[in-house]
N, C-alpha and C. Protein backbone atom coordinates (compact mmCIF):
# COMPACT_ATOMS: atom_id res chain seq x y z
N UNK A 1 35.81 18.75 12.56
CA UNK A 1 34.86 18.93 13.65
C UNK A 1 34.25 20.32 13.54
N UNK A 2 32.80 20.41 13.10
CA UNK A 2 32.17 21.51 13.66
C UNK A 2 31.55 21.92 14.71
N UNK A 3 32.15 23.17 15.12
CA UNK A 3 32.11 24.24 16.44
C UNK A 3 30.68 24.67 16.48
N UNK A 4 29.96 24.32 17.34
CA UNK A 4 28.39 24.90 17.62
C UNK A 4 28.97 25.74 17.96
N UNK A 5 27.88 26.96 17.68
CA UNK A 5 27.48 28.55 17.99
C UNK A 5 26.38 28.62 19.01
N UNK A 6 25.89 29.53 19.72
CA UNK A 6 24.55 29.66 20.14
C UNK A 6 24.89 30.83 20.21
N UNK A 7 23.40 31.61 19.94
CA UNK A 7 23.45 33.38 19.77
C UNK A 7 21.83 33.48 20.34
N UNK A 8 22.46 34.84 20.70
CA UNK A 8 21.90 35.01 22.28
C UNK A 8 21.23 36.61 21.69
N UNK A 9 19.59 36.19 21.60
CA UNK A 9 18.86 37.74 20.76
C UNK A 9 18.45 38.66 22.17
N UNK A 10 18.46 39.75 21.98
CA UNK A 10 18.16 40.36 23.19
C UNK A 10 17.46 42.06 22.74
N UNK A 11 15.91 41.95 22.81
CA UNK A 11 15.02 42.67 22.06
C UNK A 11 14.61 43.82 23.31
N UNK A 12 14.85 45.30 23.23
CA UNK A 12 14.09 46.14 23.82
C UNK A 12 13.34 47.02 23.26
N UNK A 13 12.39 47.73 24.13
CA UNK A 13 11.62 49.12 23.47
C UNK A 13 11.92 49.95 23.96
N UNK A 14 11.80 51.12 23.20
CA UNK A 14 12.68 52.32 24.13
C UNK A 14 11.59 53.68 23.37
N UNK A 15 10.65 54.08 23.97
CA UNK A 15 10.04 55.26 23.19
C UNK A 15 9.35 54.80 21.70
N UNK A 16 8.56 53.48 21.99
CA UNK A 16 7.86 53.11 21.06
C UNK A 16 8.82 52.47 19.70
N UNK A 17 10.08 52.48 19.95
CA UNK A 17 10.79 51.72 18.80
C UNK A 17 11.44 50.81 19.61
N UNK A 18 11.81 49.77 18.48
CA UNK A 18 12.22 48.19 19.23
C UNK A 18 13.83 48.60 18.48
N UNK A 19 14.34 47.97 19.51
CA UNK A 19 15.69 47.82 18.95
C UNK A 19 16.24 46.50 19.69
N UNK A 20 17.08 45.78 18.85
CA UNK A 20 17.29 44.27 19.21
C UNK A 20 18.80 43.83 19.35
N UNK A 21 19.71 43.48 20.24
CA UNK A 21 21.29 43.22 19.57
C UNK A 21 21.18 41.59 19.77
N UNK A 22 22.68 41.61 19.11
CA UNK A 22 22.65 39.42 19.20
C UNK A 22 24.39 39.44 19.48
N UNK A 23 24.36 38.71 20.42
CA UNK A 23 26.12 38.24 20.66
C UNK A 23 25.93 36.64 20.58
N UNK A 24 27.08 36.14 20.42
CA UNK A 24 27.33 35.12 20.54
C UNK A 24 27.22 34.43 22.11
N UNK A 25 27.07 33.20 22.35
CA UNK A 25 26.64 32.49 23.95
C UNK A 25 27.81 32.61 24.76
N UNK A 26 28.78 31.83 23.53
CA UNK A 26 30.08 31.44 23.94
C UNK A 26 30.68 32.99 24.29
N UNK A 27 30.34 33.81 24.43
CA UNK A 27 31.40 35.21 24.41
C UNK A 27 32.28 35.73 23.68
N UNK A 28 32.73 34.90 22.48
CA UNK A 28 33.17 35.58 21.82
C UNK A 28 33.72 36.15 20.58
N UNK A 29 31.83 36.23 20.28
CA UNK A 29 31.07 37.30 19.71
C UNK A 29 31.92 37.12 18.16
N UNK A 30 33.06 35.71 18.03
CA UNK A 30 33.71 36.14 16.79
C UNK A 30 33.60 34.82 15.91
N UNK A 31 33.15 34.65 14.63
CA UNK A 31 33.50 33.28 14.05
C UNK A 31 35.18 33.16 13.49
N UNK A 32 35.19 32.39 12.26
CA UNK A 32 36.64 32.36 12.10
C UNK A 32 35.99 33.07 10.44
N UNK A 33 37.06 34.47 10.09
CA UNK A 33 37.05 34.92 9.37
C UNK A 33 37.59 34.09 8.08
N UNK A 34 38.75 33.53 7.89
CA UNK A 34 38.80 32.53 7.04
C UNK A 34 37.84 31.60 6.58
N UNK A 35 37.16 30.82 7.33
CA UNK A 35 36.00 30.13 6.75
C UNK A 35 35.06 30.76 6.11
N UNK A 36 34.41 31.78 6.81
CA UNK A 36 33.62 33.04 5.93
C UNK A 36 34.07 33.61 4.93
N UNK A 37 35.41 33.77 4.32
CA UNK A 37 35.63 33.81 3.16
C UNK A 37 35.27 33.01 1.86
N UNK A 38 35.43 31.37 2.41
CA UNK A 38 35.73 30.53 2.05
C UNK A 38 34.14 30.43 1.36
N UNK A 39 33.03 30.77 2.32
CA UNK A 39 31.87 30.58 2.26
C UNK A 39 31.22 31.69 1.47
N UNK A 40 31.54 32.85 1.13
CA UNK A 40 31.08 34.41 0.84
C UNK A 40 30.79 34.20 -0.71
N UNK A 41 31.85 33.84 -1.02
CA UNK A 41 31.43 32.96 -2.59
C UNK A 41 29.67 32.86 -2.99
N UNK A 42 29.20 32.81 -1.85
CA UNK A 42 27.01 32.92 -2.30
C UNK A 42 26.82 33.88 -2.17
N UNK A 43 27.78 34.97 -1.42
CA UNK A 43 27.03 36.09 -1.31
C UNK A 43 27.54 37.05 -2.63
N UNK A 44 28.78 36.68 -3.10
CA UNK A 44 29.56 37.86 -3.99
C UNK A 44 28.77 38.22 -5.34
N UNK A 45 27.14 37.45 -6.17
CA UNK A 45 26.74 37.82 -6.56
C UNK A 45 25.41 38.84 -6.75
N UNK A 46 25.36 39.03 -5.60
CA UNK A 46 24.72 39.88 -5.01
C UNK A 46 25.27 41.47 -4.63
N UNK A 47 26.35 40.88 -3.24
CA UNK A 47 26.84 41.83 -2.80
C UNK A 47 28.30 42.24 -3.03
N UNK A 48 28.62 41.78 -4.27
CA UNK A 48 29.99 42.48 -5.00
C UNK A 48 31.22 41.34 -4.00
N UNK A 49 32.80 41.05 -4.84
CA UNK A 49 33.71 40.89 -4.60
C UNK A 49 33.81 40.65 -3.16
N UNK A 50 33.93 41.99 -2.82
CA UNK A 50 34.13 42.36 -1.52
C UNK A 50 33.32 42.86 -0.81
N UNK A 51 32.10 42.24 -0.77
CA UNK A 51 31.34 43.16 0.28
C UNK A 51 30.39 44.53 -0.29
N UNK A 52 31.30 45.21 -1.22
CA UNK A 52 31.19 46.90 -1.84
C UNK A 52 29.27 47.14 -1.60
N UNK A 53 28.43 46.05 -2.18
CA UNK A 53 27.52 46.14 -2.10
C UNK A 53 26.87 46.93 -3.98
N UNK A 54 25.59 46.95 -4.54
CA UNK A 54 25.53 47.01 -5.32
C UNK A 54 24.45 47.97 -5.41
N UNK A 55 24.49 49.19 -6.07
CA UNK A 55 23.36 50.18 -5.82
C UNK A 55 22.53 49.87 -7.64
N UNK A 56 21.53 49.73 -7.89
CA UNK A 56 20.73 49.11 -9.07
C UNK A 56 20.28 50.50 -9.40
N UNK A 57 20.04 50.44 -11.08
CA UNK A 57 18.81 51.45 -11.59
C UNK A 57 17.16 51.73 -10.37
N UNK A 58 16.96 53.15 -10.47
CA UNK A 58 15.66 53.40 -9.85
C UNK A 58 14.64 52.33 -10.09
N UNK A 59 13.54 51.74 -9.38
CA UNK A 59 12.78 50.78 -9.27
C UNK A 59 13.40 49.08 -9.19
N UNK A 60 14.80 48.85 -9.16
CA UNK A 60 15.32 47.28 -8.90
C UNK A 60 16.09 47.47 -7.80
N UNK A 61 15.97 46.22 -7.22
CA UNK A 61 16.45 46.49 -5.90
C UNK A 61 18.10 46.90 -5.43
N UNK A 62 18.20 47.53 -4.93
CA UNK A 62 20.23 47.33 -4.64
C UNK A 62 20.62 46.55 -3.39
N UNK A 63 21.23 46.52 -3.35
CA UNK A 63 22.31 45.26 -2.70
C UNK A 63 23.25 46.19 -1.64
N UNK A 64 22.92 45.77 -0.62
CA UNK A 64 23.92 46.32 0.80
C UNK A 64 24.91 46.08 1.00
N UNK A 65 26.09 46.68 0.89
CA UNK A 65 27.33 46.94 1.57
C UNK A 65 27.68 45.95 2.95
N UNK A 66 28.27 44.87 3.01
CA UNK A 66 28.26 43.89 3.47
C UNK A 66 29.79 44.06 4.51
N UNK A 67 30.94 44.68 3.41
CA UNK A 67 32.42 44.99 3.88
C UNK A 67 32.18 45.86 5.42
N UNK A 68 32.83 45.44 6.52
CA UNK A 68 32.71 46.49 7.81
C UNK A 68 31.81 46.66 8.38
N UNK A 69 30.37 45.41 8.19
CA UNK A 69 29.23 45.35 8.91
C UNK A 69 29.70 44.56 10.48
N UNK A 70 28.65 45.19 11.48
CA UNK A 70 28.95 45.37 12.57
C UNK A 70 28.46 43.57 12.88
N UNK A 71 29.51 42.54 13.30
CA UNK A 71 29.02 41.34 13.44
C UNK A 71 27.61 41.12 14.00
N UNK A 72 27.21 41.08 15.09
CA UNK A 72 26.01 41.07 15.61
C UNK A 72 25.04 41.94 15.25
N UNK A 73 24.98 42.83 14.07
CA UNK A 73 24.13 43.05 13.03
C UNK A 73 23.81 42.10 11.90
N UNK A 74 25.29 41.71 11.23
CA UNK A 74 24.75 40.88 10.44
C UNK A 74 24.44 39.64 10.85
N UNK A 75 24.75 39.09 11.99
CA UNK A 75 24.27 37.86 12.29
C UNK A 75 22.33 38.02 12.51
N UNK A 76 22.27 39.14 13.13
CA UNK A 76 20.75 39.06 13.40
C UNK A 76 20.27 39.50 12.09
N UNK A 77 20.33 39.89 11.24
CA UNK A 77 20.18 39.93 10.18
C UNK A 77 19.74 38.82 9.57
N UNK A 78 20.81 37.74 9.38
CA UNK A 78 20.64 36.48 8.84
C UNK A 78 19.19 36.14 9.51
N UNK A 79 19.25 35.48 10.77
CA UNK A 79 18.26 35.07 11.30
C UNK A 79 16.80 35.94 11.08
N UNK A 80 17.33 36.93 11.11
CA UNK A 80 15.98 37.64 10.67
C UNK A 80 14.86 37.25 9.13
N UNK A 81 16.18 37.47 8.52
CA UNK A 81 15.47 36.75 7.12
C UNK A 81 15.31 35.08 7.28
N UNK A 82 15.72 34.05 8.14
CA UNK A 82 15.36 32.98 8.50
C UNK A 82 14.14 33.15 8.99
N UNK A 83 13.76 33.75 9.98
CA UNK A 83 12.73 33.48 10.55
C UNK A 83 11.42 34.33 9.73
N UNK A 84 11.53 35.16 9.16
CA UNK A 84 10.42 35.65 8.04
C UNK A 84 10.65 37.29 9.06
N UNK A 85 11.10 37.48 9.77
CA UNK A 85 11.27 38.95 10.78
C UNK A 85 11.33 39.93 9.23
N UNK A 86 12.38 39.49 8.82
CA UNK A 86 12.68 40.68 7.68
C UNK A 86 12.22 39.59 6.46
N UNK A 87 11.64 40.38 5.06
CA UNK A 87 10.82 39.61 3.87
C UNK A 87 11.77 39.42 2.66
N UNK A 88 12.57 38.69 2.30
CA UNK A 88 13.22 38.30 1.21
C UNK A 88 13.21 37.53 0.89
N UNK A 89 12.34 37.25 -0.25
CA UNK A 89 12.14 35.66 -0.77
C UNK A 89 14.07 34.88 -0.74
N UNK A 90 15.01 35.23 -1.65
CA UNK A 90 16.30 34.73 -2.18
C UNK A 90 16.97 35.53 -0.75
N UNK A 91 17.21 35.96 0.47
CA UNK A 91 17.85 35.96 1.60
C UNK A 91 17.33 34.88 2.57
N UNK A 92 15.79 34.85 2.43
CA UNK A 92 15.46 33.63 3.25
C UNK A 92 15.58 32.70 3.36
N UNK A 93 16.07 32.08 1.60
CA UNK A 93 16.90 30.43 1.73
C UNK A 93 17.98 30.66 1.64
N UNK A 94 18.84 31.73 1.25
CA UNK A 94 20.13 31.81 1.75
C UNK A 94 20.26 31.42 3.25
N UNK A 95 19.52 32.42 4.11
CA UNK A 95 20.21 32.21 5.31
C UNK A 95 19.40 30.88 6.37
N UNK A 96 18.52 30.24 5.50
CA UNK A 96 17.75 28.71 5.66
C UNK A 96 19.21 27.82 5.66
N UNK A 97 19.51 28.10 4.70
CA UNK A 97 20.93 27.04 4.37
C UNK A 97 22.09 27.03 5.12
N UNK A 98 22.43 27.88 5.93
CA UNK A 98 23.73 28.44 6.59
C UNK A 98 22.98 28.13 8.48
N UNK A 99 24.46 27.44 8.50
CA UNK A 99 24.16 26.65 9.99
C UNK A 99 25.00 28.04 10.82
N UNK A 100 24.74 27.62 11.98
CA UNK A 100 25.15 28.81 12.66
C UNK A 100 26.28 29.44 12.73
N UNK A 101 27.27 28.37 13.02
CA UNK A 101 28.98 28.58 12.54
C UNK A 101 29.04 29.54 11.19
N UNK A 102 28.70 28.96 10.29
CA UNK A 102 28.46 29.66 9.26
C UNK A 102 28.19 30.78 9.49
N UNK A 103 27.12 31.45 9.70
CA UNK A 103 26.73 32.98 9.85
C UNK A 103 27.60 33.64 11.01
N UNK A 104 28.13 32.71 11.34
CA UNK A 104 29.48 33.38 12.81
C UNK A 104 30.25 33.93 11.63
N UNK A 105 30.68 32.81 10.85
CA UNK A 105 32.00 33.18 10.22
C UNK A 105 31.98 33.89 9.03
N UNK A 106 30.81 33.98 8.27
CA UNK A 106 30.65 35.04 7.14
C UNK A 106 30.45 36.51 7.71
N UNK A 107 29.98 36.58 9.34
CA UNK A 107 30.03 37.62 9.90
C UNK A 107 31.58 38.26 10.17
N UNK A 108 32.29 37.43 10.62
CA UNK A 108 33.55 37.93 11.11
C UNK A 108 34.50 38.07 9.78
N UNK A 109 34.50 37.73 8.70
CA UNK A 109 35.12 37.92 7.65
C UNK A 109 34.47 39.16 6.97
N UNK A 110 32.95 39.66 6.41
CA UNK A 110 32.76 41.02 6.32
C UNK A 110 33.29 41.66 7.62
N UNK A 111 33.08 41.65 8.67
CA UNK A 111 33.60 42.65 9.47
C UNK A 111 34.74 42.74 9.25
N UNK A 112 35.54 42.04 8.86
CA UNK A 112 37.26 42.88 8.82
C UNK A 112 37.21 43.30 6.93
N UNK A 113 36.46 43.16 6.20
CA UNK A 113 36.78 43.67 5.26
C UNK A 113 36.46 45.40 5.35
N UNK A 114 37.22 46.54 4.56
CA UNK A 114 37.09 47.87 4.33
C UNK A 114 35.98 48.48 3.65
């Protein structure tokens, strides 16, 4: 049985910059870190083993540090590159593909990694 998510975006301006957070509906704010392991496997060629993230030669792109990201960053994150907010051709069908549970739980598994 899969566990619906609903995440809850909540966008202000403050002195001409926007700043946005996202929690979870249900309250709490956590997926199951085990499954996000289970699932991270798409992300580890990108963003290393563990998260470490991947810094490239000058002019190719590097790869973000994923280990100890703040959940409701990376969840809005995801969605961001879903919805075209942020521009990554290969993040945008990544996170096209990943149902919400999913981005709960790849969230809560980087967050406990170091």
């Amino acid at each position: 049985m899969q566990k619906k998510v609903r995440v809850a975006v909540t966008a202000i301006a403050l002195n001409g910059l926007a700043f946005s957070t996202v929690s979870l509906a249900d309250g709490t704010n956590q997926g199951d870190a085990a499954a996000g392991k289970a699932k991270a496997a798409l992300c580890m060629g990108c963003h290393g083993m563990n998260g470490e993230g991947k810094a490239m030669p000058v002019g190719q792109a590097s790869y973000p540090r994923l280990a100890g990201q703040v959940p409701a960053y990376f969840i809005k994150s995801l969605y961001d590159f879903r919805s075209g907010a942020r521009d990554d051709v290969m993040m945008a069908a990544i996170a096209k593909g990943l149902t919400e549970p999913e981005i709960a739980d790849l969230a809560a598994y980087y967050a406990k990694l170091k």
